[in-house]
Protein backbone atom coordinates (compact mmCIF):
# COMPACT_ATOMS: atom_id res chain seq x y z
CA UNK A 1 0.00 0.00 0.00
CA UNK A 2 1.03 3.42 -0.99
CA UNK A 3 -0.45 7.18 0.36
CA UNK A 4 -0.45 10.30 -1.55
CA UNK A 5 -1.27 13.82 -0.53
CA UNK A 6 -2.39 15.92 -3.73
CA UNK A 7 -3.41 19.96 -4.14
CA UNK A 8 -5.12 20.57 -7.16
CA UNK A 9 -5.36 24.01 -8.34
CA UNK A 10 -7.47 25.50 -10.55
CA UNK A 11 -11.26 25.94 -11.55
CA UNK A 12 -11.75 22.87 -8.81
CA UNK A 13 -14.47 24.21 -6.55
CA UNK A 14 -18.47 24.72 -7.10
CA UNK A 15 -17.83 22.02 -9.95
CA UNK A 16 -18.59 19.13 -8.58
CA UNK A 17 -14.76 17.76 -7.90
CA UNK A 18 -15.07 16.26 -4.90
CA UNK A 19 -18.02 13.81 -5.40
CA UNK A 20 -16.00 13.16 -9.14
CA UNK A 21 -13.02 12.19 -6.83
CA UNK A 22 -15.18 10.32 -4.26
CA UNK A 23 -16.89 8.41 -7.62
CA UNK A 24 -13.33 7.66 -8.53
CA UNK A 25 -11.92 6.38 -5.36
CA UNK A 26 -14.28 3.82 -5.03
CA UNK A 27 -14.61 2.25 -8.77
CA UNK A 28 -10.15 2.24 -7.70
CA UNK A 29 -10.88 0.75 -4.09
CA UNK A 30 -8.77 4.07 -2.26
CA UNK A 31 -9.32 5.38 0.98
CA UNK A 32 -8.72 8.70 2.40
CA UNK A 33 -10.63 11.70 1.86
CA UNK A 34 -10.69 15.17 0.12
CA UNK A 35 -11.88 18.99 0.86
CA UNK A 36 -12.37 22.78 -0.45
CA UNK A 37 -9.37 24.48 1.16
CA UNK A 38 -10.04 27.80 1.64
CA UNK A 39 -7.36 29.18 -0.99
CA UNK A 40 -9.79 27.72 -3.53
CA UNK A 41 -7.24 24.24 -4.44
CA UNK A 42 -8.41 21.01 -3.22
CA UNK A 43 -6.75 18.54 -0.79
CA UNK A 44 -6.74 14.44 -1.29
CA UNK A 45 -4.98 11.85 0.73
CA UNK A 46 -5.13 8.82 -0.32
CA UNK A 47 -4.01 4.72 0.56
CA UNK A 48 -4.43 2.47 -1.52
CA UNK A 49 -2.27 0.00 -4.45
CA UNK A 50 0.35 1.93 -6.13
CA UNK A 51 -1.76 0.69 -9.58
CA UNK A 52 -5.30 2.09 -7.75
CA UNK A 53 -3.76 5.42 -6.50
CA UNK A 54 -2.34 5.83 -10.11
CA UNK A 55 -6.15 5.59 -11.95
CA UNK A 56 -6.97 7.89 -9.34
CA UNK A 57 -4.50 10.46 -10.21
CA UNK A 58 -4.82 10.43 -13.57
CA UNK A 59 -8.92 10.77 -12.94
CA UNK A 60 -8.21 13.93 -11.04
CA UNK A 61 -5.53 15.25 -13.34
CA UNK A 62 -8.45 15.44 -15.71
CA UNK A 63 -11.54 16.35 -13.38
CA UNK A 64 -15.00 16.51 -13.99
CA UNK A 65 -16.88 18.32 -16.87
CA UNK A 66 -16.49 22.16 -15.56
CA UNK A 67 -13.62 21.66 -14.22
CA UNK A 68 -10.15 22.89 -15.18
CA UNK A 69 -7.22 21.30 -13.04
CA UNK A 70 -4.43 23.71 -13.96
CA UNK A 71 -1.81 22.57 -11.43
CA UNK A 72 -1.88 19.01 -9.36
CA UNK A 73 0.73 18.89 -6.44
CA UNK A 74 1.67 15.25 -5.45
CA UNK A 75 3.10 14.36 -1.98
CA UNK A 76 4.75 11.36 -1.29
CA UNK A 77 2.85 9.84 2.30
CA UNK A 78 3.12 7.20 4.72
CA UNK A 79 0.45 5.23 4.60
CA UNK A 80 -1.84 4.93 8.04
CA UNK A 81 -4.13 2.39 7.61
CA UNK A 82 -6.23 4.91 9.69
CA UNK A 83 -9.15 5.09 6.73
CA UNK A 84 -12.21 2.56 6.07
CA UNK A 85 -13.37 4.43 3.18
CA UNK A 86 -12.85 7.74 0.90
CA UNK A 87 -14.70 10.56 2.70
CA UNK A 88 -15.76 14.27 1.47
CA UNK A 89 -14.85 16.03 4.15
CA UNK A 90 -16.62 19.68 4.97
């Protein structure tokens, strides 16, 4: 198992990214979570397979319809076995 941190920048908020990334995470079996920061990015950590948290990047990289991802900042993690599931978090 691998974990990721990512910031995506952009036109990512009010667009419906973070129920596209919570769609995504679970057709790749990942678990973390993601939120609206207030700077206007986004915020995802993720555990999963180093094959599962790839699909998921690339899913984000591209967003949802609306969208426009114009920068996506990848962290390298430890993973903490701490998540059951991928959350939205408020």
């Amino acid at each position: 198992m691998i974990a990721r941190r990512y910031f995506v920048s952009g036109m990512v908020q009010g667009v419906g990214f973070r129920y596209f990334a919570q769609r995504s995470a679970a057709k790749h079996q990942i678990r973390g979570f993601i939120r609206n920061l207030d700077d206007g990015r986004v915020e995802a950590f993720v555990e999963g397979s180093e094959r599962a948290v790839l699909a998921f990047k690339e899913d984000i990289a591209a967003g949802p319809p609306f969208s426009n991802v114009e920068m996506l900042e990848e962290i390298v993690e430890e993973p903490t076995g701490e998540f059951g599931a991928f959350m939205i978090e408020r």
